[in-house]
C-alpha atoms as a PDB file:
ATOM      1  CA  UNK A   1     -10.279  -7.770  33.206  1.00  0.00           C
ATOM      2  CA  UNK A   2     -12.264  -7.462  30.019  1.00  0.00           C
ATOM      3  CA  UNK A   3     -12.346  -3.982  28.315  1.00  0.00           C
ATOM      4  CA  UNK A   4     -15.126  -3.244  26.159  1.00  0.00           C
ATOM      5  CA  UNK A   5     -16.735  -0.256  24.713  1.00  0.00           C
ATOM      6  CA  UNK A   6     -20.138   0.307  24.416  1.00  0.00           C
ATOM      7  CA  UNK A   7     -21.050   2.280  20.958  1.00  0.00           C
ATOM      8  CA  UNK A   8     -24.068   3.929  20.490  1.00  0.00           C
ATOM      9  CA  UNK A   9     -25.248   6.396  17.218  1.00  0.00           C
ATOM     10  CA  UNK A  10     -27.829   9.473  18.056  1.00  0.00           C
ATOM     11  CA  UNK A  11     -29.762  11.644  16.114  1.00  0.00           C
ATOM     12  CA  UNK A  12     -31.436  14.390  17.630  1.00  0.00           C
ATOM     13  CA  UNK A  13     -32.863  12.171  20.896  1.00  0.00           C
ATOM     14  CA  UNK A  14     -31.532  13.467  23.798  1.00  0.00           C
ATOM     15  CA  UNK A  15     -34.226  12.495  26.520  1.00  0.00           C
ATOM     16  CA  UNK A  16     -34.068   9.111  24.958  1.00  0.00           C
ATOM     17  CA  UNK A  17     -29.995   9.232  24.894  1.00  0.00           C
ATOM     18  CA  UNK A  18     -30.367  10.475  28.206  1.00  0.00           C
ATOM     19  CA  UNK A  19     -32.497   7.425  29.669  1.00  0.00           C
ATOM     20  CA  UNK A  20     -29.843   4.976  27.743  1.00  0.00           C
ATOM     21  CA  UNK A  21     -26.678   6.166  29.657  1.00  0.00           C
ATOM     22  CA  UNK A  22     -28.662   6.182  33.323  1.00  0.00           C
ATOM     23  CA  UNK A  23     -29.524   2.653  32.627  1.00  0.00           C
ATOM     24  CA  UNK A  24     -25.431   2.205  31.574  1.00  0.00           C
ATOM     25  CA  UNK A  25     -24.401   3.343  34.704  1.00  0.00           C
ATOM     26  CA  UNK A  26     -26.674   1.158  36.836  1.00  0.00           C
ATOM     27  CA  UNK A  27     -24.741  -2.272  34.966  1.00  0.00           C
ATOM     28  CA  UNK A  28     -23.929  -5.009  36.546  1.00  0.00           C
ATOM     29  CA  UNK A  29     -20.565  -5.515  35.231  1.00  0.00           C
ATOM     30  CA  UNK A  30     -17.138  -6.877  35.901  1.00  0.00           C
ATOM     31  CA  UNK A  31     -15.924  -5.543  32.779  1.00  0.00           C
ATOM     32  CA  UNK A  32     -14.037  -2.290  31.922  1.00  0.00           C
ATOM     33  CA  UNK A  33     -17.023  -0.309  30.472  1.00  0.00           C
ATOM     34  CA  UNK A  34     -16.178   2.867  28.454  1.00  0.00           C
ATOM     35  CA  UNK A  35     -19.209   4.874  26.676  1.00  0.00           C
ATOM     36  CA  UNK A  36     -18.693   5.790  22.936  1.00  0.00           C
ATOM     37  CA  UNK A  37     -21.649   7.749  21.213  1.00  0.00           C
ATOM     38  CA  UNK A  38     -21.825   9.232  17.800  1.00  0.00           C
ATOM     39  CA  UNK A  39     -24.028  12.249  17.475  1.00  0.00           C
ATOM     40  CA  UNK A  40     -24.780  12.326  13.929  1.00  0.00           C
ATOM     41  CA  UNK A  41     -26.015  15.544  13.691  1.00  0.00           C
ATOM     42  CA  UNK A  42     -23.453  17.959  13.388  1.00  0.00           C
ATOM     43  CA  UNK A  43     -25.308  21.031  13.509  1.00  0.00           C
ATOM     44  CA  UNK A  44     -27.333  20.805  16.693  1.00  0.00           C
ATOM     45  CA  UNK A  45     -25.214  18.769  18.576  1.00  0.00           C
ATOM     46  CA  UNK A  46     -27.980  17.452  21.229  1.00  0.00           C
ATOM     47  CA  UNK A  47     -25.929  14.229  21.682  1.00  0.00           C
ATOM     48  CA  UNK A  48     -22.516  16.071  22.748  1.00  0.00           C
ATOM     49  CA  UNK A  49     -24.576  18.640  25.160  1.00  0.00           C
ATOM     50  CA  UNK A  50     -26.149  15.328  26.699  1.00  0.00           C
ATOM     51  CA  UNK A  51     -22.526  13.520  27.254  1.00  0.00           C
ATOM     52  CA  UNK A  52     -21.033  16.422  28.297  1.00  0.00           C
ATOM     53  CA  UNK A  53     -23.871  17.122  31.787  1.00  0.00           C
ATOM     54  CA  UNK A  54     -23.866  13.743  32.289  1.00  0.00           C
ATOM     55  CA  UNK A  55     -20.013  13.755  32.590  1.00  0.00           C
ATOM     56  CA  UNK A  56     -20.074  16.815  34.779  1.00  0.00           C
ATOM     57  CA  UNK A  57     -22.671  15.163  36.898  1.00  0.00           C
ATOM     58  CA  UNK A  58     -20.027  12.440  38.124  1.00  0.00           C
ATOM     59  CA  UNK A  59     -20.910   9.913  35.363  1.00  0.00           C
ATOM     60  CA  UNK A  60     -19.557   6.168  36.773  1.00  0.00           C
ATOM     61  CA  UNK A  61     -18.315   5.517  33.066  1.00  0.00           C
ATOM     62  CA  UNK A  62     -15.221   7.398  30.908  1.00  0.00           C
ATOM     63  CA  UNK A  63     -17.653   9.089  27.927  1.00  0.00           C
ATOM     64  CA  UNK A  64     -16.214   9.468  24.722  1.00  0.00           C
ATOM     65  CA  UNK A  65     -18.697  11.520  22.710  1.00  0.00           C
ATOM     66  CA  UNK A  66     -17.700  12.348  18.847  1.00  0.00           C
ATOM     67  CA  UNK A  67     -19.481  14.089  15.694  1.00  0.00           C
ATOM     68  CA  UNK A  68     -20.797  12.073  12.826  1.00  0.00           C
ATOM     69  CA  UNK A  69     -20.770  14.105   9.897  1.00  0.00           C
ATOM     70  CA  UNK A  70     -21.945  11.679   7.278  1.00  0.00           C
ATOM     71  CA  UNK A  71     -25.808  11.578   7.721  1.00  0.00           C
ATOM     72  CA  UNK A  72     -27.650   8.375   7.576  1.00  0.00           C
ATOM     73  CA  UNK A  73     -27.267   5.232  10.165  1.00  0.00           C
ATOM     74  CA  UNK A  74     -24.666   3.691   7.968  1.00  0.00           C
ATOM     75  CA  UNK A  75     -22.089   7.185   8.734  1.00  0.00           C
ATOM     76  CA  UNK A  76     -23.053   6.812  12.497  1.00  0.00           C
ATOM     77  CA  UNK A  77     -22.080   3.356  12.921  1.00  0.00           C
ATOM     78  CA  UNK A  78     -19.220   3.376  10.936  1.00  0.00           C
ATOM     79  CA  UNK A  79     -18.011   6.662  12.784  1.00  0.00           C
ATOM     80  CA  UNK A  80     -18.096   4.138  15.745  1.00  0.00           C
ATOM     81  CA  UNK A  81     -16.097   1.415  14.854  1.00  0.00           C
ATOM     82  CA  UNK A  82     -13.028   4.399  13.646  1.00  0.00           C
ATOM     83  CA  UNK A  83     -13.127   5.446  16.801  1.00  0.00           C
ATOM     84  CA  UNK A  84     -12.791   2.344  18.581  1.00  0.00           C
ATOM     85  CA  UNK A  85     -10.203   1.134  16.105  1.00  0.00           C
ATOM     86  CA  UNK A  86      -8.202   4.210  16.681  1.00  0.00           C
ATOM     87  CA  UNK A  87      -8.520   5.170  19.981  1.00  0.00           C
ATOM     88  CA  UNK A  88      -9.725   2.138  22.633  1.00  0.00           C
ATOM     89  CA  UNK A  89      -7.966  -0.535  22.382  1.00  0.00           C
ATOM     90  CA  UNK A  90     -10.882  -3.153  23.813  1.00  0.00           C
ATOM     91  CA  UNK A  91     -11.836  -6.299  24.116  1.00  0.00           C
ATOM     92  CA  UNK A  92     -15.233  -5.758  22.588  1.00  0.00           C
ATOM     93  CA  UNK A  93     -17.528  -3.313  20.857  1.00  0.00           C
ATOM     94  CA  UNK A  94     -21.015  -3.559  22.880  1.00  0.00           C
ATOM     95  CA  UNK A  95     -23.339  -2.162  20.599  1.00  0.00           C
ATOM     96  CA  UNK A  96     -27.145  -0.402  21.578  1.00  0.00           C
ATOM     97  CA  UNK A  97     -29.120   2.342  20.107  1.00  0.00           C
ATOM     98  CA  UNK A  98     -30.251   5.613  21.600  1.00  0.00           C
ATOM     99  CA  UNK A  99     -33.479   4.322  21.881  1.00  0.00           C
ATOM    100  CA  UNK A 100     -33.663   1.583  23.715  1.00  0.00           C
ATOM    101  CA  UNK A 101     -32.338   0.583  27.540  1.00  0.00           C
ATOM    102  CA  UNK A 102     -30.839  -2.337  28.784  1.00  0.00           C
ATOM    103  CA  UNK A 103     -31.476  -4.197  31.875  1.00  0.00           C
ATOM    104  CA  UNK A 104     -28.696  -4.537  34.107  1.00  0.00           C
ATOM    105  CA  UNK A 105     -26.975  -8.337  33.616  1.00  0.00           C
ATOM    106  CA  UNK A 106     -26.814  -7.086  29.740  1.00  0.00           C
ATOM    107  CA  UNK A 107     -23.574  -6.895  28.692  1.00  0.00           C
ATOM    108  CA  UNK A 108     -22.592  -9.912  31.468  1.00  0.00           C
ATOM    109  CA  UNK A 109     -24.978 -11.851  29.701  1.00  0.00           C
ATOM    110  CA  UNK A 110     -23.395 -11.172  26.409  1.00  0.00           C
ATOM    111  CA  UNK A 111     -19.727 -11.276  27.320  1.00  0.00           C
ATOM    112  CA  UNK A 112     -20.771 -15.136  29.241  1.00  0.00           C
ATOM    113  CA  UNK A 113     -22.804 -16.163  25.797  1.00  0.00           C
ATOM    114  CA  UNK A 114     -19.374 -15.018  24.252  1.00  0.00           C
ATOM    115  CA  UNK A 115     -17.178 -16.998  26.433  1.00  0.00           C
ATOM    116  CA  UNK A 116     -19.526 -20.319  26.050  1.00  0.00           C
ATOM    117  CA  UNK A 117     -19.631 -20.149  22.188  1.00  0.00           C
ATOM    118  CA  UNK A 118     -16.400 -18.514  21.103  1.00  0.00           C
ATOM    119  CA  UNK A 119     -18.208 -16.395  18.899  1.00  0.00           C
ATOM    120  CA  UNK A 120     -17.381 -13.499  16.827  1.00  0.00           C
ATOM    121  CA  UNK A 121     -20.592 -11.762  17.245  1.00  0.00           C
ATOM    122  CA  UNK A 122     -23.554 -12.733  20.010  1.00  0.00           C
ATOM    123  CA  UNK A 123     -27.172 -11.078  19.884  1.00  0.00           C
ATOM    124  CA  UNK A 124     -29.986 -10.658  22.152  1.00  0.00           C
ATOM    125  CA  UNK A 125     -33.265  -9.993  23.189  1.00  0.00           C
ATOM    126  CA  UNK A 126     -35.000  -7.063  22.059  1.00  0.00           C
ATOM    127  CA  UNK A 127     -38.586  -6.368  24.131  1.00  0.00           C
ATOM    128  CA  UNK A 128     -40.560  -3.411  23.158  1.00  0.00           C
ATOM    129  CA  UNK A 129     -42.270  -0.968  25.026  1.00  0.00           C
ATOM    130  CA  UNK A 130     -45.591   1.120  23.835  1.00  0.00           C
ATOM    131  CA  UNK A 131     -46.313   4.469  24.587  1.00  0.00           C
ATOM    132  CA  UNK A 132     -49.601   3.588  23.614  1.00  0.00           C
ATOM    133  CA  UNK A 133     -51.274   0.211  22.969  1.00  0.00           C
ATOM    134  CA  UNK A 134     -50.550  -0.838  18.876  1.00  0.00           C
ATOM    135  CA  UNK A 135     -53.504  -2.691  19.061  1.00  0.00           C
ATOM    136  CA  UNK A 136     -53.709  -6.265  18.015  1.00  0.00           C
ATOM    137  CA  UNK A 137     -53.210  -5.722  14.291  1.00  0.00           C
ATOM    138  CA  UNK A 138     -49.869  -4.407  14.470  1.00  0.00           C
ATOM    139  CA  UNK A 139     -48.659  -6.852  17.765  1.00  0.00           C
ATOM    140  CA  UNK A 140     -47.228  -9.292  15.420  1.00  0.00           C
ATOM    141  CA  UNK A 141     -45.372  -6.940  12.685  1.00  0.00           C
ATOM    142  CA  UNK A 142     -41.518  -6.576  12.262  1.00  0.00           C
ATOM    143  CA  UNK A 143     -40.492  -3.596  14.447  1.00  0.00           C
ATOM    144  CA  UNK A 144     -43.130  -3.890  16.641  1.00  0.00           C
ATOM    145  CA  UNK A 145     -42.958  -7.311  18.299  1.00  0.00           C
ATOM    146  CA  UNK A 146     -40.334  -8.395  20.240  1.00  0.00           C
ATOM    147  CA  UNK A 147     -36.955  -9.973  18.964  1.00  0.00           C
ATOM    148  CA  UNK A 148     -36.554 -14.093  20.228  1.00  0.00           C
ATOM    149  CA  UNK A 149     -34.456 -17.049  19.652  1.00  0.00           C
ATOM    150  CA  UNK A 150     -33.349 -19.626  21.692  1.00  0.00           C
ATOM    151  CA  UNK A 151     -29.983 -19.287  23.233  1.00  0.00           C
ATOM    152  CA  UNK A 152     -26.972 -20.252  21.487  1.00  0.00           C
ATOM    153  CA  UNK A 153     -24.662 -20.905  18.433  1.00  0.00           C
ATOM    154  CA  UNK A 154     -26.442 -19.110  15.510  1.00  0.00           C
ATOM    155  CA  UNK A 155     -26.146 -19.417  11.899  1.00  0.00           C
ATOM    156  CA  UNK A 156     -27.019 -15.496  11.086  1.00  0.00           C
ATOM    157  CA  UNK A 157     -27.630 -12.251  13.226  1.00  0.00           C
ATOM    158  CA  UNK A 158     -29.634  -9.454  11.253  1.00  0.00           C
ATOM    159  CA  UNK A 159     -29.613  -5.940  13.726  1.00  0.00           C
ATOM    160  CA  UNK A 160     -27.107  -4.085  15.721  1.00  0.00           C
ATOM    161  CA  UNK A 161     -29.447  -2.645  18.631  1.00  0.00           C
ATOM    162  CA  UNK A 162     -28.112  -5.074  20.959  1.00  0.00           C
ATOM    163  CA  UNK A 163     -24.716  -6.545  19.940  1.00  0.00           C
ATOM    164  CA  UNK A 164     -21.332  -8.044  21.475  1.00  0.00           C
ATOM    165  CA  UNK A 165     -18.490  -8.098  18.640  1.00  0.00           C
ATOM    166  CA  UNK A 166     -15.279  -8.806  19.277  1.00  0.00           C
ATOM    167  CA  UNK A 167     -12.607  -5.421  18.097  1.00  0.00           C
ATOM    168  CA  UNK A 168     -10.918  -8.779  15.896  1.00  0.00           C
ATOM    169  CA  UNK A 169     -14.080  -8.854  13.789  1.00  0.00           C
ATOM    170  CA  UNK A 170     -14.008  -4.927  12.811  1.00  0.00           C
ATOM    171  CA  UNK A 171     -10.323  -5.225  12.194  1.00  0.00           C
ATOM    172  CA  UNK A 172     -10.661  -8.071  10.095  1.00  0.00           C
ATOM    173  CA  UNK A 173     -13.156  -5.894   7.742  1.00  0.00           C
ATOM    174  CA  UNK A 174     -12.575  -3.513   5.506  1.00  0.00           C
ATOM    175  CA  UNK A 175     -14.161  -0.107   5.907  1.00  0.00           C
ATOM    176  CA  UNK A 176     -16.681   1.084   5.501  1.00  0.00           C
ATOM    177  CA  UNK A 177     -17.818  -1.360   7.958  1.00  0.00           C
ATOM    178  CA  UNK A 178     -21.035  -0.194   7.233  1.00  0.00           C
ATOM    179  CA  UNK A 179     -22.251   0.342   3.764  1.00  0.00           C
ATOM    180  CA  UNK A 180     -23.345   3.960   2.838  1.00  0.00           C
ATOM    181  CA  UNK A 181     -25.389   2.700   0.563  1.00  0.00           C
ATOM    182  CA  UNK A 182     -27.799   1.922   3.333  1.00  0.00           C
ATOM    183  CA  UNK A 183     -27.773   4.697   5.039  1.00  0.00           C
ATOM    184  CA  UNK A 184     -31.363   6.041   5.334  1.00  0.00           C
ATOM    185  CA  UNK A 185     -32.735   2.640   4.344  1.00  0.00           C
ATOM    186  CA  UNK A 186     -31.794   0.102   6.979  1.00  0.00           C
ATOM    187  CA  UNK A 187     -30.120  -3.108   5.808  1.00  0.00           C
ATOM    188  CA  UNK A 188     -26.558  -1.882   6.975  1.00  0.00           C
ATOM    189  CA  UNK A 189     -26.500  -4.249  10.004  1.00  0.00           C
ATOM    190  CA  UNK A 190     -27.604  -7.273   7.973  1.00  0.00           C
ATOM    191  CA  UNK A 191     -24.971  -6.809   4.824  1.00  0.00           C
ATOM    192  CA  UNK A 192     -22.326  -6.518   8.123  1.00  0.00           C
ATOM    193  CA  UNK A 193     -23.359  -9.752   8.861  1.00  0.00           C
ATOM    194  CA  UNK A 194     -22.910 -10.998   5.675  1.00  0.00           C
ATOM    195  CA  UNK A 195     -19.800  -9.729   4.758  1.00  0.00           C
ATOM    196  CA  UNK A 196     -18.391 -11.116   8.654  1.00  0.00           C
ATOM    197  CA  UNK A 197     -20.448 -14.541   7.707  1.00  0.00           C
ATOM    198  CA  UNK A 198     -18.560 -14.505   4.702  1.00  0.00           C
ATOM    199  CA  UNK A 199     -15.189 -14.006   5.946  1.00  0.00           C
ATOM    200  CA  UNK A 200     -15.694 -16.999   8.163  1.00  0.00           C
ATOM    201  CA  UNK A 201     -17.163 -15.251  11.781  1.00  0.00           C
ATOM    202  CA  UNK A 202     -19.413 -16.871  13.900  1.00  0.00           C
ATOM    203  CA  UNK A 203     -22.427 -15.649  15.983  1.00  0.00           C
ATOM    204  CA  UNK A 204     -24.282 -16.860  19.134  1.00  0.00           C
ATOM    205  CA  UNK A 205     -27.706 -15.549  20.982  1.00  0.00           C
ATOM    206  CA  UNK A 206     -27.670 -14.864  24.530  1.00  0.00           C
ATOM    207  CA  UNK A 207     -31.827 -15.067  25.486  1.00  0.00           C
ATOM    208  CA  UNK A 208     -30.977 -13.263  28.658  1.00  0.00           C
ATOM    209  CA  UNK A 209     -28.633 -10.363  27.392  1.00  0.00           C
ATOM    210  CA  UNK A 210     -32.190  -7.914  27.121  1.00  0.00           C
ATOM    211  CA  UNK A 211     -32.663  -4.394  26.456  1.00  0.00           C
ATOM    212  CA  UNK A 212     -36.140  -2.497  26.004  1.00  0.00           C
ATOM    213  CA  UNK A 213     -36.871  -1.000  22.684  1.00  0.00           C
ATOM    214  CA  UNK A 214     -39.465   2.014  23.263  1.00  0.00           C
ATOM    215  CA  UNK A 215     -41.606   2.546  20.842  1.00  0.00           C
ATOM    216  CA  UNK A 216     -43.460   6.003  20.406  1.00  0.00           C
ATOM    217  CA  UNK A 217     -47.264   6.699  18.869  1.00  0.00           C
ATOM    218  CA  UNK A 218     -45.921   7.406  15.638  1.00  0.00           C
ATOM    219  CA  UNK A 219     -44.812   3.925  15.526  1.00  0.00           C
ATOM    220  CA  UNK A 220     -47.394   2.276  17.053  1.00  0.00           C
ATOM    221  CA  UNK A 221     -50.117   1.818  14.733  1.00  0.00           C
ATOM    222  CA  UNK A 222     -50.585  -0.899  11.729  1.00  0.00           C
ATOM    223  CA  UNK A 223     -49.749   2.157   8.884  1.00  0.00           C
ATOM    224  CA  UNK A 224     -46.307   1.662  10.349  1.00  0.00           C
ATOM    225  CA  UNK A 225     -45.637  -2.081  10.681  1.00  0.00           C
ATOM    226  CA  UNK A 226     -46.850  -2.279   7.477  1.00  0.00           C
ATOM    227  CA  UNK A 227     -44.765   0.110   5.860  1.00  0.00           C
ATOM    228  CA  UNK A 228     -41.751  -1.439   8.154  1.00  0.00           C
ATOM    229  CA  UNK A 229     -42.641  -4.498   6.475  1.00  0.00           C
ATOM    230  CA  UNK A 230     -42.297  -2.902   3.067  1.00  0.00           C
ATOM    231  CA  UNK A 231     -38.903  -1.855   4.427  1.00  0.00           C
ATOM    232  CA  UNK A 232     -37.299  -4.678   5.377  1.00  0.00           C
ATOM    233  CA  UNK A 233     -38.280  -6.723   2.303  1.00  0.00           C
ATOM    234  CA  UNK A 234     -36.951  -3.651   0.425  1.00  0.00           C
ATOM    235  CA  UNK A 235     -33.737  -3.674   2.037  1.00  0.00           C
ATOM    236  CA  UNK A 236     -33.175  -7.606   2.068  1.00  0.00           C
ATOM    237  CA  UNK A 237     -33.498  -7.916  -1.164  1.00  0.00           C
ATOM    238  CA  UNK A 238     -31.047  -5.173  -1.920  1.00  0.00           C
ATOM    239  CA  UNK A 239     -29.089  -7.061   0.332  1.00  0.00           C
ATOM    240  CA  UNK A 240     -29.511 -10.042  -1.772  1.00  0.00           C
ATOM    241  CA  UNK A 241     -28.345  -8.601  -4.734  1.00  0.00           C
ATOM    242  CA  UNK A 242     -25.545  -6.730  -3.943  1.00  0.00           C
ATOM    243  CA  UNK A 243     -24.043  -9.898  -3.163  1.00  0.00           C
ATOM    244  CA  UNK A 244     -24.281 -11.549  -6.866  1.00  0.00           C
ATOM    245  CA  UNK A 245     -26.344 -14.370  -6.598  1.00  0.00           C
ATOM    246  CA  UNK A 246     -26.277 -17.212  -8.707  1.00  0.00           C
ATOM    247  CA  UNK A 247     -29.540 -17.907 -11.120  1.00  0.00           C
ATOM    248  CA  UNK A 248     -30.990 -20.475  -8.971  1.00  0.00           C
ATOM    249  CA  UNK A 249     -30.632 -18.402  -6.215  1.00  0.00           C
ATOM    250  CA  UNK A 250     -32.541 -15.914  -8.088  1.00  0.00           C
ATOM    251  CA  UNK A 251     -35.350 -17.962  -9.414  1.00  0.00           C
ATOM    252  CA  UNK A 252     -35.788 -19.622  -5.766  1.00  0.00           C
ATOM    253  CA  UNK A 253     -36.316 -15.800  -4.673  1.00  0.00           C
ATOM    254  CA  UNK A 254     -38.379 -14.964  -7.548  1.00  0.00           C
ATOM    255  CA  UNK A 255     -40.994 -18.167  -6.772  1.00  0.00           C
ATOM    256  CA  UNK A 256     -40.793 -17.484  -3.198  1.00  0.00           C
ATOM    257  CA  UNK A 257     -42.523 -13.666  -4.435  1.00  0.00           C
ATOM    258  CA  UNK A 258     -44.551 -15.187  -6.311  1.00  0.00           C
ATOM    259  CA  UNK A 259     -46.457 -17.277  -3.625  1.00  0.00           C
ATOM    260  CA  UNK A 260     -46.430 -14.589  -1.255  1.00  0.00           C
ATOM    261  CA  UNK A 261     -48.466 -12.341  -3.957  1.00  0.00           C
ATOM    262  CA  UNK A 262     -50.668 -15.632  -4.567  1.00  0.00           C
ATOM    263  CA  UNK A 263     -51.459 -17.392  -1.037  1.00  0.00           C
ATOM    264  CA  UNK A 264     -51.422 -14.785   1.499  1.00  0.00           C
ATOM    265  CA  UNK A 265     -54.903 -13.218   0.177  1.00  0.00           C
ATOM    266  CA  UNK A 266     -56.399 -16.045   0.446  1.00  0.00           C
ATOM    267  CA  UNK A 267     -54.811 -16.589   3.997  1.00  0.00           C
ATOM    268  CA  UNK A 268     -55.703 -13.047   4.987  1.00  0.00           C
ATOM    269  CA  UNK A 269     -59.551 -13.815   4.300  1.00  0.00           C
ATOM    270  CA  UNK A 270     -59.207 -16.915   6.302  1.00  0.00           C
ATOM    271  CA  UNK A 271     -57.158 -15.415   9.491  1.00  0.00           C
ATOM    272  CA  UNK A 272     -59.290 -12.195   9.265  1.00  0.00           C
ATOM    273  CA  UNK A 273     -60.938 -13.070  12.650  1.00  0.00           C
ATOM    274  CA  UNK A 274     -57.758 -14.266  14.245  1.00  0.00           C
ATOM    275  CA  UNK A 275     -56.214 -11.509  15.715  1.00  0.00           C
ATOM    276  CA  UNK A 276     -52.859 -13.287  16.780  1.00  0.00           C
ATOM    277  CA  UNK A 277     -52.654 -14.538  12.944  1.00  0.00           C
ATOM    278  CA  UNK A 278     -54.306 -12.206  10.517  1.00  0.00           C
ATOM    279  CA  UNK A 279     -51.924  -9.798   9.994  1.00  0.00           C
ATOM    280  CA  UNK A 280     -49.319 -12.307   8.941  1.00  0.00           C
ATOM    281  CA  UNK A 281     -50.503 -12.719   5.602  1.00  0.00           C
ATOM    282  CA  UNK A 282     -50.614  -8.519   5.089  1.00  0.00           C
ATOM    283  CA  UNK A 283     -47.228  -8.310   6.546  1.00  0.00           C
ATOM    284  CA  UNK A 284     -45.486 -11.417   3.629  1.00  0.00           C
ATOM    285  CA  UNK A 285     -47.471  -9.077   1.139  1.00  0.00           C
ATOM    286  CA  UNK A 286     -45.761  -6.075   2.242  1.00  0.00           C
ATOM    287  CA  UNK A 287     -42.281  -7.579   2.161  1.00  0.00           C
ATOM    288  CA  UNK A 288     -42.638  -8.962  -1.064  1.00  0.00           C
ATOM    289  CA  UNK A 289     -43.874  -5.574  -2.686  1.00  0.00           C
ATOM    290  CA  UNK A 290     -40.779  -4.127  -0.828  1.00  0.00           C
ATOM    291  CA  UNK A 291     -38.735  -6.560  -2.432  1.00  0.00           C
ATOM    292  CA  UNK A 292     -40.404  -6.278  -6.273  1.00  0.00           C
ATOM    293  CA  UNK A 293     -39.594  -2.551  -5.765  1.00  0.00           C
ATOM    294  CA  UNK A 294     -35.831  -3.548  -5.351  1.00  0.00           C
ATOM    295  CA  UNK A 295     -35.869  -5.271  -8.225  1.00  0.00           C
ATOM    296  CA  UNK A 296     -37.012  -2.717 -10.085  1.00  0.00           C
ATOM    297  CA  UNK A 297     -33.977   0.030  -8.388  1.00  0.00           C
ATOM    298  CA  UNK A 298     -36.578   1.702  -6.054  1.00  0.00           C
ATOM    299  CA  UNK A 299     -35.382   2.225  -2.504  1.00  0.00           C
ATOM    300  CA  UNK A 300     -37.737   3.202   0.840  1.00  0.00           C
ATOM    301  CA  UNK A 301     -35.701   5.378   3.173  1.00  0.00           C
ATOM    302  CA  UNK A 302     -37.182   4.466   6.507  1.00  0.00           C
ATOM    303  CA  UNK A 303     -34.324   6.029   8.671  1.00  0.00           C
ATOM    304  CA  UNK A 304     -35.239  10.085   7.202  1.00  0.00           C
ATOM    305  CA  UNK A 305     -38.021   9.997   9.498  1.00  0.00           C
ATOM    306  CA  UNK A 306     -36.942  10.832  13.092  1.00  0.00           C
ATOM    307  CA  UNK A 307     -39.241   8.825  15.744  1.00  0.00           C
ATOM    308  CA  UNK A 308     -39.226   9.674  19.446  1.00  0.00           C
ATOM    309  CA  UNK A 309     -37.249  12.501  21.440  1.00  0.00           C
END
């Protein structure tokens, strides 16, 4: 039977941590399941007081529930894969954040993606879900519409919020898995998935393996996707650099900027009465200011701001 652990970072969102582990228990699974969560805030400690009543309640799963020390996303995951290296000897890392919930053929979704493909890694569907309506402006911005792809061999995954890896993969790494560096920015999970590209893995997308992101108010509004857009191109491109490119590569970038800053005006006053379309153009803009102020050693810390409960 297939072991596999299913990792999961917190900061200071227990109801939301709380929702994730009821939907965990309520898996369809064949597999050997065994909970991991890292509760990255070592003074309050929400995360460790939520394992610990759920446990006491009769929890179906074995809950391992650990401290984090190192602050940022980057400590949390990487606090994770330690564990699992030195104490679970599994199959697989199943990996999910604390604020999202899965439905129940998940991870037998994954782990059958997995089996088809071989993979090293296999991604899936993320599907938001509003507290409150973004309104059509922000429907079609990173972070707040939903994450596709056909199902499948893959040449590159970018997130961790719903992830199958095999234990082979982390082993084969060096830590940090994760790269500190990262830590309040985002961009961790993508530079994974460049250094595992790099060392030869292989990924897969299993369209069926869903899990439902929610999204609170604070996050649904344009001022956000916008400024997640900003984030992401900030992050890429310090993604992009960290890895040496050559000076092609770098000029190819540099043009690709450039016509971002040059045609999506222009496209913005033609979409503006499209509301499936016109925020496209705002959203390339915002990336490729987010990547000019990477350039220039300026970094956006998305992940200091604490969204949801």
């Amino acid at each position: 039977m297939t072991d596999v652990v299913v990792a999961i970072p917190s900061y200071r969102r227990p109801k939301s941590l709380e929702r994730l582990l009821r939907a965990l228990e309520n898996l369809h699974t064949h597999a050997n399941v065994t909970i991991l969560v890292a509760d990255n805030d070592a003074d309050g400690r929400e995360a460790l007081q939520t394992c610990a009543a759920m446990r006491a309640g009769g929890y179906r799963w074995p809950i391992d529930a650990i401290v984090a020390p190192q602050r940022g996303i980057s400590g949390a995951r990487n606090a994770l894969v330690a564990r699992v290296l030195e104490k679970h000897p599994c199959d697989f890392v199943a990996m999910i954040d604390d604020d999202e919930m899965p439905d129940g053929a998940w991870l037998e979704n994954l782990l059958r993606m997995q089996a088809e493909t071989g993979a090293d890694a296999v991604g899936g569907t993320v599907r938001r879900v509003f507290e409150t309506d973004p309104g059509a402006w922000a429907t079609h911005c990173d972070g707040v519409s939903d994450v596709l792809h056909p199902a499948g061999p893959i040449a590159m995954l970018e997130g961790t919020g719903n992830l199958l890896a095999r234990r082979a993969l982390f082993e084969a790494l060096a830590a940090p898995w994760f790269d500190p560096a990262f830590s309040f920015t985002g961009g961790e999970d993508k530079d994974f998935f460049m250094r595992a590209r790099n060392a030869g893995a292989r990924f897969a997308w299993a369209a069926d393996a869903i899990v439902h992101d929610f999204v609170p108010p604070s996050r649904a509004n344009l001022k956000w996707a916008l400024s997640r857009a900003y984030s992401a191109g900030n992050s890429d491109m310090r993604v992009f650099l960290k890895y040496r490119p050559t000076l092609a590569s770098r000029l190819n970038e540099s043009s690709r900027i450039l016509a971002a800053l040059l045609l999506n005006p222009v496209l913005f006053a033609i979409l503006a009465f499209n509301p499936n379309r016109r925020v496209r153009p705002l959203r390339k803009l915002a990336r490729a200011f987010g990547k000019i102020a990477a350039i220039g050693g300026r970094r956006y810390e998305e992940y200091s701001v604490i969204h949801g409960q």
